[in-house]
C-alpha atoms as a PDB file:
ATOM      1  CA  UNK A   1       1.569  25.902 -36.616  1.00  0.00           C
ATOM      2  CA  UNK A   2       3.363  25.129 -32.831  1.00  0.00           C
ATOM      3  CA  UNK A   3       4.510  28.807 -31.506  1.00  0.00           C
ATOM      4  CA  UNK A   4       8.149  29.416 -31.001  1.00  0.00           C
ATOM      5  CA  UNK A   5       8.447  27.790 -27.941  1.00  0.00           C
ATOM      6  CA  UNK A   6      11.511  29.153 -25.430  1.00  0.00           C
ATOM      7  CA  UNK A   7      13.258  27.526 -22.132  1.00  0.00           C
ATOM      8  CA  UNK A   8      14.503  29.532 -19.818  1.00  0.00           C
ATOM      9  CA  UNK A   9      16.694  28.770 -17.254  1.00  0.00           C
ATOM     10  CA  UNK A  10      17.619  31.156 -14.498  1.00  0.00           C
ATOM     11  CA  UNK A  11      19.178  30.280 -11.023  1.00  0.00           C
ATOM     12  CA  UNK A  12      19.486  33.962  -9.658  1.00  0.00           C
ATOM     13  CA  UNK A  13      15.781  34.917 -10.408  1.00  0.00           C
ATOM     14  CA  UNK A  14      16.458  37.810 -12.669  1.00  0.00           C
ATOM     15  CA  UNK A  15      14.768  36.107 -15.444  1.00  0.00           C
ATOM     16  CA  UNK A  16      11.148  36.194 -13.817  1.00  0.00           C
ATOM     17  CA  UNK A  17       9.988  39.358 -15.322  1.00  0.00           C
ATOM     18  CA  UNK A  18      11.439  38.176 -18.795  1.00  0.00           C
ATOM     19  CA  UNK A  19       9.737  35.243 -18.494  1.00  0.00           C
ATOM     20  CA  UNK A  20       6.065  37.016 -17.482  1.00  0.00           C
ATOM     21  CA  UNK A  21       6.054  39.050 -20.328  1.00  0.00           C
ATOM     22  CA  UNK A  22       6.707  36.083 -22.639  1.00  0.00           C
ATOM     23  CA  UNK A  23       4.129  34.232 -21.138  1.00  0.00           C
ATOM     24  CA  UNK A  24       1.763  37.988 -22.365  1.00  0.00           C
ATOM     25  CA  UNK A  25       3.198  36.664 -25.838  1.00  0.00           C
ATOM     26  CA  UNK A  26       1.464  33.341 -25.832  1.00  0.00           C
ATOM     27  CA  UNK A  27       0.024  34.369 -29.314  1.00  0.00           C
ATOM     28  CA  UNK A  28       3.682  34.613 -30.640  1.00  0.00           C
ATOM     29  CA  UNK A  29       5.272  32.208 -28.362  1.00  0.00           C
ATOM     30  CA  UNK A  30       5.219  29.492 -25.703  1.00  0.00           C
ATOM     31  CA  UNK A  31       7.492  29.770 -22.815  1.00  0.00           C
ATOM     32  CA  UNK A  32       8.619  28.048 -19.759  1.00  0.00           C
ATOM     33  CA  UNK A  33      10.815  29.054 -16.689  1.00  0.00           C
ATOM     34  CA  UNK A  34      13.259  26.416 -15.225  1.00  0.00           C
ATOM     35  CA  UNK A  35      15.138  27.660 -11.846  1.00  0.00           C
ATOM     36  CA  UNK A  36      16.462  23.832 -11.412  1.00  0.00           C
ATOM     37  CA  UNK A  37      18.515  21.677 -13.507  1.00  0.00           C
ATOM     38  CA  UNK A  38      17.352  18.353 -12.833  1.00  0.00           C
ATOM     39  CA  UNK A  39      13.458  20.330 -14.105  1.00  0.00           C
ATOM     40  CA  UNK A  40      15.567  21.458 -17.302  1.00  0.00           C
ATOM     41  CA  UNK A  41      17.114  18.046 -18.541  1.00  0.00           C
ATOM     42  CA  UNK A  42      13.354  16.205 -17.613  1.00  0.00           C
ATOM     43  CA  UNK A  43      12.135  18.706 -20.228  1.00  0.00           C
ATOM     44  CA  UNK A  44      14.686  18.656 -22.817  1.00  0.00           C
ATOM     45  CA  UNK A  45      14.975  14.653 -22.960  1.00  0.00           C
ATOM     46  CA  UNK A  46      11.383  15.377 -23.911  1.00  0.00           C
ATOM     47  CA  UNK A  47      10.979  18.600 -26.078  1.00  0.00           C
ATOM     48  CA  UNK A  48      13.151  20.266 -28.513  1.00  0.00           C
ATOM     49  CA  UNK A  49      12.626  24.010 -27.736  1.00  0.00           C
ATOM     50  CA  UNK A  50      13.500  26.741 -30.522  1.00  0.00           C
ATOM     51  CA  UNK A  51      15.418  28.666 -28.111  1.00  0.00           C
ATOM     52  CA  UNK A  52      17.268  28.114 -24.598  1.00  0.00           C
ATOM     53  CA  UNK A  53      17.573  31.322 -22.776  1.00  0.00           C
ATOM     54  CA  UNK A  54      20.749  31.016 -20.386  1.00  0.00           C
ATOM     55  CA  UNK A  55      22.204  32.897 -17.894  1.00  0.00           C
ATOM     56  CA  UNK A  56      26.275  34.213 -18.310  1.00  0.00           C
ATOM     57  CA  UNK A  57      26.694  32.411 -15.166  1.00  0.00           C
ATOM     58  CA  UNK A  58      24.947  29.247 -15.452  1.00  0.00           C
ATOM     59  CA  UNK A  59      27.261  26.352 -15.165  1.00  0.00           C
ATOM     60  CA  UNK A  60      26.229  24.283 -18.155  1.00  0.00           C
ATOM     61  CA  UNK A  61      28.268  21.458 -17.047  1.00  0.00           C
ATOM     62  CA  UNK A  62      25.180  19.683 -14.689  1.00  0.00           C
ATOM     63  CA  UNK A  63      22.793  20.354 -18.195  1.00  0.00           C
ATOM     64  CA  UNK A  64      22.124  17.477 -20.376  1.00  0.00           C
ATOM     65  CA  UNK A  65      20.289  17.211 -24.001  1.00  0.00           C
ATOM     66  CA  UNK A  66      21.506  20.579 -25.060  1.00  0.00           C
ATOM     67  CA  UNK A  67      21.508  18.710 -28.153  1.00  0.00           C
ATOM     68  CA  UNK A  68      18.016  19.042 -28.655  1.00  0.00           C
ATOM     69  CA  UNK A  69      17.708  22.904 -28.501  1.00  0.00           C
ATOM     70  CA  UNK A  70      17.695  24.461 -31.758  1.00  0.00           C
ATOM     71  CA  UNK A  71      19.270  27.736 -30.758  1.00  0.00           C
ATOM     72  CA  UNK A  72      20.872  28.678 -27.365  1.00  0.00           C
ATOM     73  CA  UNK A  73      21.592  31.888 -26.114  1.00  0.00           C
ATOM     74  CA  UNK A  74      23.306  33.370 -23.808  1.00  0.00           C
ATOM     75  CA  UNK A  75      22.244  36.133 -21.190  1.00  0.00           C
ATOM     76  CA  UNK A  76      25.463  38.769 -20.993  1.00  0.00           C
ATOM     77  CA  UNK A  77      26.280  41.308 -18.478  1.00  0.00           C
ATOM     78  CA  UNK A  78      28.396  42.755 -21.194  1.00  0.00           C
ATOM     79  CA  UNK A  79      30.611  42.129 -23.873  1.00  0.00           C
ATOM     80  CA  UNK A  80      32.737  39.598 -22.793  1.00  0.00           C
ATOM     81  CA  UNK A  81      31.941  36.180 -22.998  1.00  0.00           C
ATOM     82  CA  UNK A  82      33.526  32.969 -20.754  1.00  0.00           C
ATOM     83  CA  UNK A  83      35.540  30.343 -22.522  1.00  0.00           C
ATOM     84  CA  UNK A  84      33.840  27.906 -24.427  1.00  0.00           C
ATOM     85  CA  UNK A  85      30.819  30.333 -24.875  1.00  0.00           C
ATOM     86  CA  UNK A  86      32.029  31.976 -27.612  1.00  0.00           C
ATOM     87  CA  UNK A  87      29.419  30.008 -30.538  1.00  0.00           C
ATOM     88  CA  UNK A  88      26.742  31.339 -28.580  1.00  0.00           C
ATOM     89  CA  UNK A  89      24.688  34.478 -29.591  1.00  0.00           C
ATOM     90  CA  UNK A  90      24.780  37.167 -26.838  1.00  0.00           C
ATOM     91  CA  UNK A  91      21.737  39.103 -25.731  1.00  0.00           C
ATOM     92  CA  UNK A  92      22.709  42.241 -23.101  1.00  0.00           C
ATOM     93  CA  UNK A  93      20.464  41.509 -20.188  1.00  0.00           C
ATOM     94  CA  UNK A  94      19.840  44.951 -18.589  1.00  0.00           C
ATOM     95  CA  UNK A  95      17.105  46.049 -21.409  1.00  0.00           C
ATOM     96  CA  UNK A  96      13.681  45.840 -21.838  1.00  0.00           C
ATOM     97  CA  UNK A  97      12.072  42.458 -22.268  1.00  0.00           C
ATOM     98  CA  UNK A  98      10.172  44.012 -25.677  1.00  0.00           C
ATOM     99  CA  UNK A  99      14.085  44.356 -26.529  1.00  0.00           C
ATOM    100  CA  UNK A 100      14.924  41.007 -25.548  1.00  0.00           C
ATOM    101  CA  UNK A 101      12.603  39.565 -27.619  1.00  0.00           C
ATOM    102  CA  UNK A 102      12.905  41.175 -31.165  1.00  0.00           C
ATOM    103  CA  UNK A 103      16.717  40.268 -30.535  1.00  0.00           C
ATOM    104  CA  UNK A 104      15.717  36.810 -30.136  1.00  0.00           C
ATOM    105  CA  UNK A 105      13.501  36.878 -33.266  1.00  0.00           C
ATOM    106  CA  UNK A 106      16.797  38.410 -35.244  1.00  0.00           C
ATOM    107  CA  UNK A 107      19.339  35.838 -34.200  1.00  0.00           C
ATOM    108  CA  UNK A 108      16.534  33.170 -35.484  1.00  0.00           C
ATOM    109  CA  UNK A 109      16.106  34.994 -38.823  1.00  0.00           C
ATOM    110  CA  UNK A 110      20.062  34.698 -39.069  1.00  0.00           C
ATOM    111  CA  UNK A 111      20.088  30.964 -37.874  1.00  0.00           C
ATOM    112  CA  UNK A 112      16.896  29.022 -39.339  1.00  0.00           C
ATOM    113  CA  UNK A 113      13.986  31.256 -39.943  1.00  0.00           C
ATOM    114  CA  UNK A 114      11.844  28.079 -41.929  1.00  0.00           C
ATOM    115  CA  UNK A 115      11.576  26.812 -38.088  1.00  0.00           C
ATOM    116  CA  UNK A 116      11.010  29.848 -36.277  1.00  0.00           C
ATOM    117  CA  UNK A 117       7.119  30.606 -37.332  1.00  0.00           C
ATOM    118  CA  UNK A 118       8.104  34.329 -38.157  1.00  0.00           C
ATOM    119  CA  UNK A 119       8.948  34.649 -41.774  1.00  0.00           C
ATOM    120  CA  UNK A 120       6.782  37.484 -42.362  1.00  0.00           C
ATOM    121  CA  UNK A 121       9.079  39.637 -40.059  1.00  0.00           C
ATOM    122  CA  UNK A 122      11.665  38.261 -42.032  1.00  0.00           C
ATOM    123  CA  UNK A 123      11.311  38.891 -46.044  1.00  0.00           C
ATOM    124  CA  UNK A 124      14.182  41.762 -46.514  1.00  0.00           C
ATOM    125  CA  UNK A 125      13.415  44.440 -48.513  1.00  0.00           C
ATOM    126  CA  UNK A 126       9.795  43.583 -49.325  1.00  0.00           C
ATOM    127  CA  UNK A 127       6.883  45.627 -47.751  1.00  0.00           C
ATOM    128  CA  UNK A 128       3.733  43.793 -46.301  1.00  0.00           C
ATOM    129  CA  UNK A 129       0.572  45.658 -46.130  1.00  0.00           C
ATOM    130  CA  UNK A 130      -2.494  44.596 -45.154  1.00  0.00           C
ATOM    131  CA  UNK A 131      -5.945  46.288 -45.715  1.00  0.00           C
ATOM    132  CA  UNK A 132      -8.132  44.659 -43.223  1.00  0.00           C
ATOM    133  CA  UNK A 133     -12.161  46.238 -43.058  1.00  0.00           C
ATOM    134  CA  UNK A 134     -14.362  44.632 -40.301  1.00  0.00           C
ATOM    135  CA  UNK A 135     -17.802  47.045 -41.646  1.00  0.00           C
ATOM    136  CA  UNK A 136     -17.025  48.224 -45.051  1.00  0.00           C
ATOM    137  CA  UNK A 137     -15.631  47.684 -48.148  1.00  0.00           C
ATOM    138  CA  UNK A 138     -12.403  47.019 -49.266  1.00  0.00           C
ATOM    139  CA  UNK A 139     -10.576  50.226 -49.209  1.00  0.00           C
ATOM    140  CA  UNK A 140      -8.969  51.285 -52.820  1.00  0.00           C
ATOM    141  CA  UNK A 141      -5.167  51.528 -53.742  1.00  0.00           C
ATOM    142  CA  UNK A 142      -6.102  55.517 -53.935  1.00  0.00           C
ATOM    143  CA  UNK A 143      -7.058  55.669 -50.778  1.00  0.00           C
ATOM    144  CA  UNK A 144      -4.282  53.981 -48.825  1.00  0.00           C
ATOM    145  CA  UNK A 145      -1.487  55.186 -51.012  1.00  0.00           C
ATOM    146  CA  UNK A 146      -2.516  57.993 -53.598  1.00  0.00           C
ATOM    147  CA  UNK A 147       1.530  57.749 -54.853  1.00  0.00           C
ATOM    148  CA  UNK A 148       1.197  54.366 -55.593  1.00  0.00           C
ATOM    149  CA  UNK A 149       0.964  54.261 -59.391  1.00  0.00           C
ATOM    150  CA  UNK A 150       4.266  56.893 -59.445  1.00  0.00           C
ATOM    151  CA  UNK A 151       6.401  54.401 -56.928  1.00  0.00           C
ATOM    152  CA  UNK A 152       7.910  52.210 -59.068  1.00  0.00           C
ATOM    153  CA  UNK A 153       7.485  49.194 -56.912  1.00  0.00           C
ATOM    154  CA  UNK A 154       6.594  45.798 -58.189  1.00  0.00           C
ATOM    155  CA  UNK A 155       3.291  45.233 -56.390  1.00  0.00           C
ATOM    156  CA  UNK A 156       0.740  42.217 -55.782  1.00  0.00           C
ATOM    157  CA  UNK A 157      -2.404  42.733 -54.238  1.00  0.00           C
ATOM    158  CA  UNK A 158      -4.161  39.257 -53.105  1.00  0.00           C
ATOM    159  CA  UNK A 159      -7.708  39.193 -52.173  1.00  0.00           C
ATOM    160  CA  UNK A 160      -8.169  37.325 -48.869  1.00  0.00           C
ATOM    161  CA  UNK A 161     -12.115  38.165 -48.916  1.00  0.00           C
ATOM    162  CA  UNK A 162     -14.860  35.514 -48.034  1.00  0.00           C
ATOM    163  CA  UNK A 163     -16.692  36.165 -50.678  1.00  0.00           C
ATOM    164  CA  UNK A 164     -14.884  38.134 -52.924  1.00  0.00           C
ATOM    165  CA  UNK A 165     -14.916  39.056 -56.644  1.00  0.00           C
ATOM    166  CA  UNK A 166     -17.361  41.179 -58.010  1.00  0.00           C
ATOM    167  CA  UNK A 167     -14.789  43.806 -57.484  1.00  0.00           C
ATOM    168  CA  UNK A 168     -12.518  41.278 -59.996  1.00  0.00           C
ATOM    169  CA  UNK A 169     -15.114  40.816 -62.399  1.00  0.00           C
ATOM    170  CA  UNK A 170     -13.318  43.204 -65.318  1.00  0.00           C
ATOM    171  CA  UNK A 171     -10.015  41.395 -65.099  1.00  0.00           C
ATOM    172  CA  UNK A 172      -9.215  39.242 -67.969  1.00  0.00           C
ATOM    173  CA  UNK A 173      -8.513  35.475 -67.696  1.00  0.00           C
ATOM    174  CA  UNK A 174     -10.294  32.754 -65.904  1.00  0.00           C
ATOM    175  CA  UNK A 175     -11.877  32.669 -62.536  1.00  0.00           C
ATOM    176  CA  UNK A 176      -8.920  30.630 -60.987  1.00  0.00           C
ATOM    177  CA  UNK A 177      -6.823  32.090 -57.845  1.00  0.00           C
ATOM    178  CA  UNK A 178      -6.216  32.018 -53.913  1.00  0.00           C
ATOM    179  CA  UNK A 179      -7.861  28.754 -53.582  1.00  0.00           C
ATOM    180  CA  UNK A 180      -5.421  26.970 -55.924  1.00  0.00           C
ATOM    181  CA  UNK A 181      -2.305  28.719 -54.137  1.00  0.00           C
ATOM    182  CA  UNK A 182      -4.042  27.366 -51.067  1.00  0.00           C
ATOM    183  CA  UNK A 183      -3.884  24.013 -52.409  1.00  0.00           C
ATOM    184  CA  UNK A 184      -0.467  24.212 -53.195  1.00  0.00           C
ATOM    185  CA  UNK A 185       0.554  25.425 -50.146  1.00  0.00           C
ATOM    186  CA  UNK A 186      -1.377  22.304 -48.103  1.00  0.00           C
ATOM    187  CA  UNK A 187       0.540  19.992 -50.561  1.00  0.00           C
ATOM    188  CA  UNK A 188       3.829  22.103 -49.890  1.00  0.00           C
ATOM    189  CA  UNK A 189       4.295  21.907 -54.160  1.00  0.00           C
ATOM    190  CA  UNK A 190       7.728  22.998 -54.767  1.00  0.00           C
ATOM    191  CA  UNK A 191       6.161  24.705 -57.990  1.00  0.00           C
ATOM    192  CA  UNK A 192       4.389  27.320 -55.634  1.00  0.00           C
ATOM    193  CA  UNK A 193       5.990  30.533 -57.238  1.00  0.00           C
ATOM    194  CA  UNK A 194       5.233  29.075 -60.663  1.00  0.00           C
ATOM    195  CA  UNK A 195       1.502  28.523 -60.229  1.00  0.00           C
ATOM    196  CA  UNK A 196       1.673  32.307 -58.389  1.00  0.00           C
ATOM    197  CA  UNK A 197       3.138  33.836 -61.972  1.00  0.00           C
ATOM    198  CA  UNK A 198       0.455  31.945 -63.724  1.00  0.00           C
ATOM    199  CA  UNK A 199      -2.114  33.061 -61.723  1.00  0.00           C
ATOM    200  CA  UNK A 200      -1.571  36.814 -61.894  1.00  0.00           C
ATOM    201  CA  UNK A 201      -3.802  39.135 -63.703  1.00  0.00           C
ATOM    202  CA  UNK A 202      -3.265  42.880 -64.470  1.00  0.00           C
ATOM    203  CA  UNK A 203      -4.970  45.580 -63.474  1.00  0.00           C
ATOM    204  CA  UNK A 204      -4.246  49.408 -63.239  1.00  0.00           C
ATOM    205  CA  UNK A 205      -0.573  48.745 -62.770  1.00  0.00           C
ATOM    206  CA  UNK A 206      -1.068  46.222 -60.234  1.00  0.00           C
ATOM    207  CA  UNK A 207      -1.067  42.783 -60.302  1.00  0.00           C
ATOM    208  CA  UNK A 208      -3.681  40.640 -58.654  1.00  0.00           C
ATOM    209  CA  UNK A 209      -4.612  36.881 -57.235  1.00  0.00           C
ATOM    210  CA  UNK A 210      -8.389  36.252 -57.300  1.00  0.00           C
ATOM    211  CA  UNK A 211      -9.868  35.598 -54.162  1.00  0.00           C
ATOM    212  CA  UNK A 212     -11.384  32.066 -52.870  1.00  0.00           C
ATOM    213  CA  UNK A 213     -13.617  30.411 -54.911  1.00  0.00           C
ATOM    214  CA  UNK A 214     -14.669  28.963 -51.889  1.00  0.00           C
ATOM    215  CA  UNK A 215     -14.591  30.356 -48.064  1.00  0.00           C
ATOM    216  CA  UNK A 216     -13.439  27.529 -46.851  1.00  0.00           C
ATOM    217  CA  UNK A 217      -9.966  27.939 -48.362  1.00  0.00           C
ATOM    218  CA  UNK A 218      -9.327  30.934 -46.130  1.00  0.00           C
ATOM    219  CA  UNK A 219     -10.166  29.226 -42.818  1.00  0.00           C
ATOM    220  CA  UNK A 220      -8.010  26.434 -43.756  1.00  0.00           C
ATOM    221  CA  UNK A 221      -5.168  28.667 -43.791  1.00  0.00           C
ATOM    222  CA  UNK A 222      -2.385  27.691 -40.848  1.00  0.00           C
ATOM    223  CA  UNK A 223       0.507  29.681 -39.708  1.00  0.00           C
ATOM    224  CA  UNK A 224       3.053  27.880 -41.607  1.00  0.00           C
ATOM    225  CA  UNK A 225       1.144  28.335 -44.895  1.00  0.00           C
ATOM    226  CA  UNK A 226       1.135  32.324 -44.659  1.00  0.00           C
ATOM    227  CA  UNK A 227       4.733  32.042 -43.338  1.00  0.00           C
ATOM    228  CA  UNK A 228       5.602  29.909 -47.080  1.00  0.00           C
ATOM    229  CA  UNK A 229       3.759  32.037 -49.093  1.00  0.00           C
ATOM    230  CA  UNK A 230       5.482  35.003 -47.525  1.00  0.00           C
ATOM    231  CA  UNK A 231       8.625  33.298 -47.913  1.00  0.00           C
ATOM    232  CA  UNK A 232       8.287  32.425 -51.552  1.00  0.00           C
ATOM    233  CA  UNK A 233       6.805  35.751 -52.947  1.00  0.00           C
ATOM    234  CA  UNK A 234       9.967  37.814 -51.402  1.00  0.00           C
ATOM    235  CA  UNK A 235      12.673  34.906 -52.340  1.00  0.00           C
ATOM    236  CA  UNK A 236      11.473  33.747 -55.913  1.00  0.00           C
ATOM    237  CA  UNK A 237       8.972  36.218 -57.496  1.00  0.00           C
ATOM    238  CA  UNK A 238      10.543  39.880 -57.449  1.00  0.00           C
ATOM    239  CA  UNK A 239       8.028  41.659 -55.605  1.00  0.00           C
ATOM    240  CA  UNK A 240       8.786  44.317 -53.672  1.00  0.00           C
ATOM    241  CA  UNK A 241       5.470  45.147 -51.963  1.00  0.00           C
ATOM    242  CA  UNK A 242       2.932  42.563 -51.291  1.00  0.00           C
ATOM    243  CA  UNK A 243      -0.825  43.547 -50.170  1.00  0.00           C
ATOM    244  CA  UNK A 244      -3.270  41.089 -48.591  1.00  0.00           C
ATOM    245  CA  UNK A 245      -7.533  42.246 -48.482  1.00  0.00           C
ATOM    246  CA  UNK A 246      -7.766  40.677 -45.111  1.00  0.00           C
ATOM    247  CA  UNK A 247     -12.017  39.994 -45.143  1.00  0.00           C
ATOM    248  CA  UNK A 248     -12.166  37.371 -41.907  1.00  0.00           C
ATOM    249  CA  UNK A 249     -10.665  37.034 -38.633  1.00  0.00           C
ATOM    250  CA  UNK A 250      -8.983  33.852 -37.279  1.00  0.00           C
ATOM    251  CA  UNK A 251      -5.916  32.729 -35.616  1.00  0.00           C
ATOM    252  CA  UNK A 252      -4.250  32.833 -38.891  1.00  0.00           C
ATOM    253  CA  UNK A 253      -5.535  36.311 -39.961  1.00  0.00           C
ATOM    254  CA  UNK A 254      -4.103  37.659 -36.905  1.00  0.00           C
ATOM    255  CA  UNK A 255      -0.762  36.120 -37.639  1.00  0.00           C
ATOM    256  CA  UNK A 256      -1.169  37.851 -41.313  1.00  0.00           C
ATOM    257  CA  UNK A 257      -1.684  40.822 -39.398  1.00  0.00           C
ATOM    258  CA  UNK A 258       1.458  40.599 -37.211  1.00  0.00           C
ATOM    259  CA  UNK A 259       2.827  40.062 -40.128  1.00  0.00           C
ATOM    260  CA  UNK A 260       2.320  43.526 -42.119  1.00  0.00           C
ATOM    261  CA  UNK A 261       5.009  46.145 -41.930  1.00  0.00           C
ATOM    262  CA  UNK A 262       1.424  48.482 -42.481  1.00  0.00           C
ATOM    263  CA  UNK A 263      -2.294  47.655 -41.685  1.00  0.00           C
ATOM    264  CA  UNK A 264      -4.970  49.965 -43.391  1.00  0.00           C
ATOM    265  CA  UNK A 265      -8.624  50.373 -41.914  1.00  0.00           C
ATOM    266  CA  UNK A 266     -11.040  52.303 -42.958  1.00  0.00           C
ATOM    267  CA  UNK A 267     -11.526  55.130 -40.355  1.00  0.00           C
ATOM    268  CA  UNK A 268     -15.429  54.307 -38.553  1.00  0.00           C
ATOM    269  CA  UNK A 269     -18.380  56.763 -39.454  1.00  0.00           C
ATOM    270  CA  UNK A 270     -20.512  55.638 -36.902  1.00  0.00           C
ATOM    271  CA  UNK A 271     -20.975  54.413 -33.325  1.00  0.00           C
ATOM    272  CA  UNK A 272     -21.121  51.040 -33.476  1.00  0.00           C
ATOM    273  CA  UNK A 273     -17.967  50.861 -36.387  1.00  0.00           C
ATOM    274  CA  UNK A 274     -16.081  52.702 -33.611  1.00  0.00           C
ATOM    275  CA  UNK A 275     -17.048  49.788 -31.176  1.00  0.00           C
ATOM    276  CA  UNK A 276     -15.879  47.646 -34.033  1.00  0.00           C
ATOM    277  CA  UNK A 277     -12.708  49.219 -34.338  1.00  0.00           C
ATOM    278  CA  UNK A 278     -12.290  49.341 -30.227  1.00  0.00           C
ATOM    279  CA  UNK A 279     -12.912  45.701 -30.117  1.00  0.00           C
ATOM    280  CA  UNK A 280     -10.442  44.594 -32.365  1.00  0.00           C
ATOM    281  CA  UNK A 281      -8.033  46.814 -30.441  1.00  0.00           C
ATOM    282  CA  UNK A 282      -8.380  45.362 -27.158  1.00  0.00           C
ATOM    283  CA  UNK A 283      -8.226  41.757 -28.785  1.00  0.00           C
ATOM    284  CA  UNK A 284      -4.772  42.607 -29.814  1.00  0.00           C
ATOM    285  CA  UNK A 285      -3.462  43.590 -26.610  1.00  0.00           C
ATOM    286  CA  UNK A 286      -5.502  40.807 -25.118  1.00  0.00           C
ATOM    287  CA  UNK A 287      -3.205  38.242 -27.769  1.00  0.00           C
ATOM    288  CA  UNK A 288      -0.030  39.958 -26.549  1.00  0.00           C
ATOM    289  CA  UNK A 289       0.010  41.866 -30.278  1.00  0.00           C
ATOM    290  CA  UNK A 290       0.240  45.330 -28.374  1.00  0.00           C
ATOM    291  CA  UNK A 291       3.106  46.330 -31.366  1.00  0.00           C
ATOM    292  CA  UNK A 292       0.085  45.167 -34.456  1.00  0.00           C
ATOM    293  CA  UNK A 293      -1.489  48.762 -33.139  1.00  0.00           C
ATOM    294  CA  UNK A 294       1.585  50.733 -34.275  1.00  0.00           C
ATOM    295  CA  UNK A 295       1.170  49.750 -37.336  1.00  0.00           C
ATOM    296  CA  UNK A 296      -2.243  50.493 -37.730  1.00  0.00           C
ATOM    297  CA  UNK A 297      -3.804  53.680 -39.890  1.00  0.00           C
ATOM    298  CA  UNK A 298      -7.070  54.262 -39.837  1.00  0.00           C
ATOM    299  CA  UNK A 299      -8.300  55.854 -43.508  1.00  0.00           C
ATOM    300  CA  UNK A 300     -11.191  58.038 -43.774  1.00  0.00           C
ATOM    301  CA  UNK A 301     -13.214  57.130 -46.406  1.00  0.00           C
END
């Protein structure tokens, strides 16, 4: 899907810095930086940016198309607010830019989070875990969370592996599973959390989608599909913990991954699984996903 894409207009310079560590976010987010007005209505009679980042002191009167920004907010120097600002979300300026930005990402979750490209920082009180292995097998509930038959949470585990299923093969019911939720989601089927119920199968407390009958499914996979599914699992199926087998590595697996309130690896055993594990590393900070490696634990197996 498009990234979040944010204006920012700034006549007093403060808003450089802000604006270079968005543009470290381009995995998250587009930005652009607009120090004059006449720059700032040329590029709002054409685009219709998610947010408008403005200044407490701008004087919006020489600004035109405002009508086209989906969300604009306001730069404060405090609490108080000028008249006719009041509609406007505030955002205290003298804080980090890493501040900034998740306070940008919560006024969107409050205003229209469908648009926004972040639902899966946005699901409430359901968990998203994500096991992802780069050199070994899929790690077991045991493993990763040795309480997790004694938590009492509802719980779905779906297999995102390329070629997946032997570890499936004792479940009852057909072969059918990710690739027809994957269909669903391309033909954005309002009967999405339906054909999730039907496609659940049981296992050792857990319940569990069947991976891809066919790779191709996964790499087919956009932004806006993992930000529906996330969406409809925590608003119309109950679950309180959802847990993806991330087996490949794309644009959209990364997303997944930015996703997860958890990410479980298995801990290397030798050299070049270390490498492995390094390299993935460095391609997060390299995507501006610096905060993914918090959320990281690395399992020994």
């Amino acid at each position: 899907m498009n990234k979040l894409l944010v204006a920012l207009y700034d006549t007093q310079g403060y808003m450089k810095a802000l604006a270079e560590y968005f543009g470290k976010k381009n995995f998250l987010l587009a930005s652009r930086l607009f120090t004059k007005a006449e720059s700032l209505n040329d590029f709002l009679k054409e685009r219709q940016p998610d947010v408008l980042l403005l200044g407490q002191d701008v004087d919006r009167t020489g600004l035109k198309h405002l009508d086209h920004v989906k969300q604009l907010v306001i730069l404060s120097e405090g609490n108080c607010v000028s008249e006719g600002r009041e509609d406007y979300p505030l955002i205290f300026k003298y804080q980090s830019a890493e501040n900034i930005l998740k306070e940008i990402f919560a006024i969107l979750e409050e205003g229209t989070p469908k648009e926004s490209g972040i639902a899966g920082k946005m699901c409430g009180r359901m968990e998203i875990w994500g096991i992802y292995h780069p050199y070994q097998a899929p790690l077991t509930m045991q493993q990763i969370c040795p309480e997790q038959g004694d938590s009492g949470k509802r719980c779905l585990r779906i297999s995102m592996e390329l070629l997946g299923g032997e570890e499936y093969k004792d479940l009852s019911g057909d072969d059918r599973g990710l690739s027809e939720i994957i269909f669903y989601l391309k033909q954005k089927n309002e009967r999405l959390a339906l054909k999730l119920r039907q496609l659940v199968q049981q296992s050792n407390g857990m319940d569990h989608i069947r991976p891809v009958t066919d790779f191709r499914d996964l790499y087919s996979l956009c932004r806006e599909d993992v930000d529906r599914l996330l969406t409809v699992i925590s608003g119309e199926t109950g679950y309180e913990r959802v847990i993806f087998d991330i087996g490949f590595l794309t644009d959209t697996a990364l997303y997944l991954l930015y996703c997860c309130d958890r990410i479980y690896i298995p801990k290397a055993q030798s050299l070049w699984e270390e490498k492995q594990a390094n390299s993935l590393e460095r391609l997060l900070v390299k995507e501006g996903l610096e905060e993914v490696l918090e959320s990281i634990r690395y399992i020994a197996v």
